[in-house]
Structures are given as structure tokens and as C-alpha cells.
C-alpha atoms as a PDB file:
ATOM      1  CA  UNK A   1      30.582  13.391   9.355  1.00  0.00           C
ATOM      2  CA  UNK A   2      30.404  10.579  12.112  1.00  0.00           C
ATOM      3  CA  UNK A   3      32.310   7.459  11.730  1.00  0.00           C
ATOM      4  CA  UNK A   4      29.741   5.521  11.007  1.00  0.00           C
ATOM      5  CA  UNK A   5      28.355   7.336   7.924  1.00  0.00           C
ATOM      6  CA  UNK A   6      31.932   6.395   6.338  1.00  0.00           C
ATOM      7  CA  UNK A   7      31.416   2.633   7.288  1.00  0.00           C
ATOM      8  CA  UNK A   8      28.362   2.769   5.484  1.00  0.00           C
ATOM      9  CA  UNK A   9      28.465   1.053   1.924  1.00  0.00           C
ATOM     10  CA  UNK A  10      28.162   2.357  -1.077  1.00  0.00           C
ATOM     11  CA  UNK A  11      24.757   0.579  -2.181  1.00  0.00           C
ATOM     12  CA  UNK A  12      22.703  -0.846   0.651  1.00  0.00           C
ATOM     13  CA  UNK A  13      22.502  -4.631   0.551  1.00  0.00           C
ATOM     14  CA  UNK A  14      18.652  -4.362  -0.180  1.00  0.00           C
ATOM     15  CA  UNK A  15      19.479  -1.745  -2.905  1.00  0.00           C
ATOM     16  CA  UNK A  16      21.738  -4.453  -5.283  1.00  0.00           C
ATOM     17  CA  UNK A  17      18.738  -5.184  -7.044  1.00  0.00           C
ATOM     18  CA  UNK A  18      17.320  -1.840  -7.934  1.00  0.00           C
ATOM     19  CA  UNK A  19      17.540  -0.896 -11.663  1.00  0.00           C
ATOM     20  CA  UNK A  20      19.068   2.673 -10.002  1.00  0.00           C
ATOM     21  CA  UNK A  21      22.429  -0.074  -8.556  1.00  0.00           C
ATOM     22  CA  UNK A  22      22.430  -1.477 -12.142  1.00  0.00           C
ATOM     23  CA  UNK A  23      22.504   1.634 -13.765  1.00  0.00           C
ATOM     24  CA  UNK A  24      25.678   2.892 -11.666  1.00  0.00           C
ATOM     25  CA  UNK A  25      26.745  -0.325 -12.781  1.00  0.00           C
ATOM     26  CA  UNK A  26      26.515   0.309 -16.700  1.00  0.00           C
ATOM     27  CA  UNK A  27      28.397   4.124 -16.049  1.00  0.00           C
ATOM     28  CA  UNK A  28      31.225   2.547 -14.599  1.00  0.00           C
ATOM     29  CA  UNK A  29      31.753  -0.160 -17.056  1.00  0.00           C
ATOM     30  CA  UNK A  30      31.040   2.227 -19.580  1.00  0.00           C
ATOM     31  CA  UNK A  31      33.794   4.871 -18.095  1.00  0.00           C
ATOM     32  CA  UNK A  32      36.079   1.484 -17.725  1.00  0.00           C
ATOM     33  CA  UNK A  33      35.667   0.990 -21.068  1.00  0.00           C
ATOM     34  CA  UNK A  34      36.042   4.541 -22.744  1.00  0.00           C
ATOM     35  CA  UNK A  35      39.696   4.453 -21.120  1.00  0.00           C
ATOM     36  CA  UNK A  36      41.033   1.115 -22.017  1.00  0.00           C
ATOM     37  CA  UNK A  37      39.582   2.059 -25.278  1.00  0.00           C
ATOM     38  CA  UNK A  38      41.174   5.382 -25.297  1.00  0.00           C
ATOM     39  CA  UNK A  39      44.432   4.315 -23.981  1.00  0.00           C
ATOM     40  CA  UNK A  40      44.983   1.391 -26.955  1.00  0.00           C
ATOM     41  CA  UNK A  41      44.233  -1.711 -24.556  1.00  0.00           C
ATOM     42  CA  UNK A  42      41.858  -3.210 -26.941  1.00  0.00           C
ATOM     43  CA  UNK A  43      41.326  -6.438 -25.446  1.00  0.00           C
ATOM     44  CA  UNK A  44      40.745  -5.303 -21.674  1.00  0.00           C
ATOM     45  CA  UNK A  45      38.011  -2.304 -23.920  1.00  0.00           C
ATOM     46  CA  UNK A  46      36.990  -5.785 -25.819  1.00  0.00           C
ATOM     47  CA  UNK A  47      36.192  -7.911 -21.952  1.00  0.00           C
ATOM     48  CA  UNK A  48      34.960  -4.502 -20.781  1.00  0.00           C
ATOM     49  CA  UNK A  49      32.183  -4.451 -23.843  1.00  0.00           C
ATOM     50  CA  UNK A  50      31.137  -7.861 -23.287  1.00  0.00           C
ATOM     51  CA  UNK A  51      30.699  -7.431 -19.757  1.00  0.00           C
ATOM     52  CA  UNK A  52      28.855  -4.071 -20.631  1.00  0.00           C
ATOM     53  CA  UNK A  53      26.687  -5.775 -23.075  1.00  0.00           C
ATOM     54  CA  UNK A  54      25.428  -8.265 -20.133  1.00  0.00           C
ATOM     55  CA  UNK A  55      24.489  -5.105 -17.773  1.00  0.00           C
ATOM     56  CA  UNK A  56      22.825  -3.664 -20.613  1.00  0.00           C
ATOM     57  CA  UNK A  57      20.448  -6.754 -20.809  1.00  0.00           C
ATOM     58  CA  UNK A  58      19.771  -6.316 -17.318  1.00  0.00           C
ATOM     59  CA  UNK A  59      18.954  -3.543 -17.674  1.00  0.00           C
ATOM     60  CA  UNK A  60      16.828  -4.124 -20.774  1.00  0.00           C
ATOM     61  CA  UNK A  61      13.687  -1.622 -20.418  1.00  0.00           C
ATOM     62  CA  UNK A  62      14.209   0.737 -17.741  1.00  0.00           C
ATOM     63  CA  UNK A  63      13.577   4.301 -18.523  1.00  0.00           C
ATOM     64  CA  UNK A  64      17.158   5.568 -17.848  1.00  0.00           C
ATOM     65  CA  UNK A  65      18.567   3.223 -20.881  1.00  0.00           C
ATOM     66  CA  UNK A  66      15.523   4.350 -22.932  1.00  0.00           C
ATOM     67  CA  UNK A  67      16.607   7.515 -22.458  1.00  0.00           C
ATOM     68  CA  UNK A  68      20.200   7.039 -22.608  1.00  0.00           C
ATOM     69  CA  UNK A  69      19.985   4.816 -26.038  1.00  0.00           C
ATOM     70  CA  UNK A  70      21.843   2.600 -23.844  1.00  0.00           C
ATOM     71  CA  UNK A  71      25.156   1.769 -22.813  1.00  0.00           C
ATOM     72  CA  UNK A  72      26.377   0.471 -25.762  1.00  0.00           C
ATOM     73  CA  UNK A  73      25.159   2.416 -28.130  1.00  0.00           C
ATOM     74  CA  UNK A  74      27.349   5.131 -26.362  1.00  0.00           C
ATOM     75  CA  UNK A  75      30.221   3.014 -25.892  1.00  0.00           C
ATOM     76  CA  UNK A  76      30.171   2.410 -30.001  1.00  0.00           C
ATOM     77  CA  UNK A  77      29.890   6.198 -30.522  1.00  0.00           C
ATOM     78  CA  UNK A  78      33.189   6.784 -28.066  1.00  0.00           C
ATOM     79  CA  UNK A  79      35.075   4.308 -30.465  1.00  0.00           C
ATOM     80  CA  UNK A  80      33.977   6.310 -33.915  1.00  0.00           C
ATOM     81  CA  UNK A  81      35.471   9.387 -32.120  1.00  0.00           C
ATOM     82  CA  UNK A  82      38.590   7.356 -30.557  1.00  0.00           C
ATOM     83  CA  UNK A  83      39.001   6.329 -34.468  1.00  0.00           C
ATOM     84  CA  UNK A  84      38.606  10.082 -35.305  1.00  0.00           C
ATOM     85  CA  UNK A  85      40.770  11.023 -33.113  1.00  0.00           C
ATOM     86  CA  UNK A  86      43.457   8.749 -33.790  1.00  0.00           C
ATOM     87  CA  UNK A  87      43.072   9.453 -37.652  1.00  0.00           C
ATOM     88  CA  UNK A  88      43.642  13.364 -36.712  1.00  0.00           C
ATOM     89  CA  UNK A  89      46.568  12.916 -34.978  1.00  0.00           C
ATOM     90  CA  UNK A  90      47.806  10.259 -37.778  1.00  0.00           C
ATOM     91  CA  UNK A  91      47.159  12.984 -40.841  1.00  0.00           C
ATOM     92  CA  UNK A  92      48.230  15.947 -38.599  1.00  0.00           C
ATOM     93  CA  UNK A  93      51.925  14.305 -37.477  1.00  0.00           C
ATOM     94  CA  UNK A  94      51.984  13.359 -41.437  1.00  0.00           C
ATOM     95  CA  UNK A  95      52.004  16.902 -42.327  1.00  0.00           C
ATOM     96  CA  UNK A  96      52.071  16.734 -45.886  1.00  0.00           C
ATOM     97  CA  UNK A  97      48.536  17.554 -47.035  1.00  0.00           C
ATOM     98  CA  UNK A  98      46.669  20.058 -44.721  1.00  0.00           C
ATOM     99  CA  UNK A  99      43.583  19.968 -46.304  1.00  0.00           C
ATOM    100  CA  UNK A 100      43.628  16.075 -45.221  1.00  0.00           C
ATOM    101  CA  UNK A 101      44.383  17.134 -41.877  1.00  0.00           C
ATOM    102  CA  UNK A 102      41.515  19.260 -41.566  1.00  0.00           C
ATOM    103  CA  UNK A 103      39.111  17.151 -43.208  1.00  0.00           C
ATOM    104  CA  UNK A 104      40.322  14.356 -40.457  1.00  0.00           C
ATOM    105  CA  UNK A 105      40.179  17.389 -37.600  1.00  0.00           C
ATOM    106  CA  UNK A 106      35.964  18.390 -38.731  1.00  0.00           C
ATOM    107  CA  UNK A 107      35.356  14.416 -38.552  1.00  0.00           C
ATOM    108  CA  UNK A 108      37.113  14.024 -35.612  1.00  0.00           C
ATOM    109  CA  UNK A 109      34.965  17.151 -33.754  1.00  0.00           C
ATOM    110  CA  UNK A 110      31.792  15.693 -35.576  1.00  0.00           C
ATOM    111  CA  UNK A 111      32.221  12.608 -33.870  1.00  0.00           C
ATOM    112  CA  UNK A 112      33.096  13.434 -30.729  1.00  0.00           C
ATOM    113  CA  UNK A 113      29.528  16.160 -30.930  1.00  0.00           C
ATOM    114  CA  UNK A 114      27.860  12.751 -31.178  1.00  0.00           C
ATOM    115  CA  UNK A 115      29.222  11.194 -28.517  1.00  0.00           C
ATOM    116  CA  UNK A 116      28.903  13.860 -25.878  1.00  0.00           C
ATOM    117  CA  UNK A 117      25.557  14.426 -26.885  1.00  0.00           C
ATOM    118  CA  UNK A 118      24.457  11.092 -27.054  1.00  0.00           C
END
């Protein structure tokens, strides 16, 4: 690799535009958010959604969010398995009522089947 392919940026000046830039745009804000959400920092995850929600609208019609169901849409699925998740480990640490526990695990592995298929 010559030195000047690593001085070249990521997305070409004349490329900021194209719904392909915005797109990258939406999976990192999207990735952004799925951690702070992940992690418990609800009001970065809250900033990160709002900002998410404005990509979205630029992107409003292209075929990858069509076909995605869209950045947000995603994003709320990733919080109903985050809540799953969290209600797992709640029930499971509890330890007094397994059938709970595994009613809280099949939810939990329900919702994150939606998520990573969405």
C-alpha cells in the first residue's frame, strides 16, 4: 500500500452526499447507540436516537432503509432485547423461582432472534 492510498479519506468529498455516505452514517449511529444502550448510558443511547432519527429522515426512501425497515426500527428492537436481557439476568441472580428464570431466558432469546434478523 503506497502512502498516499492511506492519506486518502474515508468518503470522497464529492461522495458526502450519496445516500451510500448516509447510510454508513445510520450503521454507525446505530452501532453508537446499541452500546450506550447496552452499557446503561441512557441519555448518551437517548442523544444517539435523536440524532439517528434525523439520518433516518435523510435517508427517507432509499432502497437500503426499505430494506432494512430502517434504522430505528432496529435500534427499538435492540432495546426489547437489552430489556430481555436485563430481565434474565435480574430473575436468574434472584434464583428463587426457575421456571421464572426460564420464562425470562426464552423471551430474552426471542427477542434478541428479532433483532438479529431484523
Amino acid at each position: 500500500m503506497a502512502i498516499a492510498d492511506l492519506l486518502k479519506p474515508a468518503v470522497e468529498m464529492e461522495d458526502v452526499e450519496s445516500p451510500e455516505a448516509r447510510r454508513r452514517l445510520s450503521e454507525k449511529v446505530l452501532s453508537a447507540f446499541n452500546y450506550a444502550y447496552a452499557i446503561g448510558e441512557r441519555d448518551i443511547a437517548r442523544r444517539l436516537h435523536d440524532a439517528l432519527a434525523v439520518v433516518e429522515a435523510l435517508n427517507a426512501g432509499s432502497p437500503s432503509q426499505q430494506r432494512a425497515g430502517g434504522a430505528l426500527k432496529q435500534a427499538e428492537l435492540w432495546v426489547a432485547y437489552i430489556e430481555a436481557r436485563n430481565s434474565y439476568h435480574s430473575t436468574a441472580r434472584n434464583g428463587r423461582d426457575a421456571s421464572k428464570a426460564l420464562a425470562a431466558l426464552e423471551a430474552m432469546k426471542d427477542a434478541y432472534k428479532r433483532w438479529s434478523f431484523s
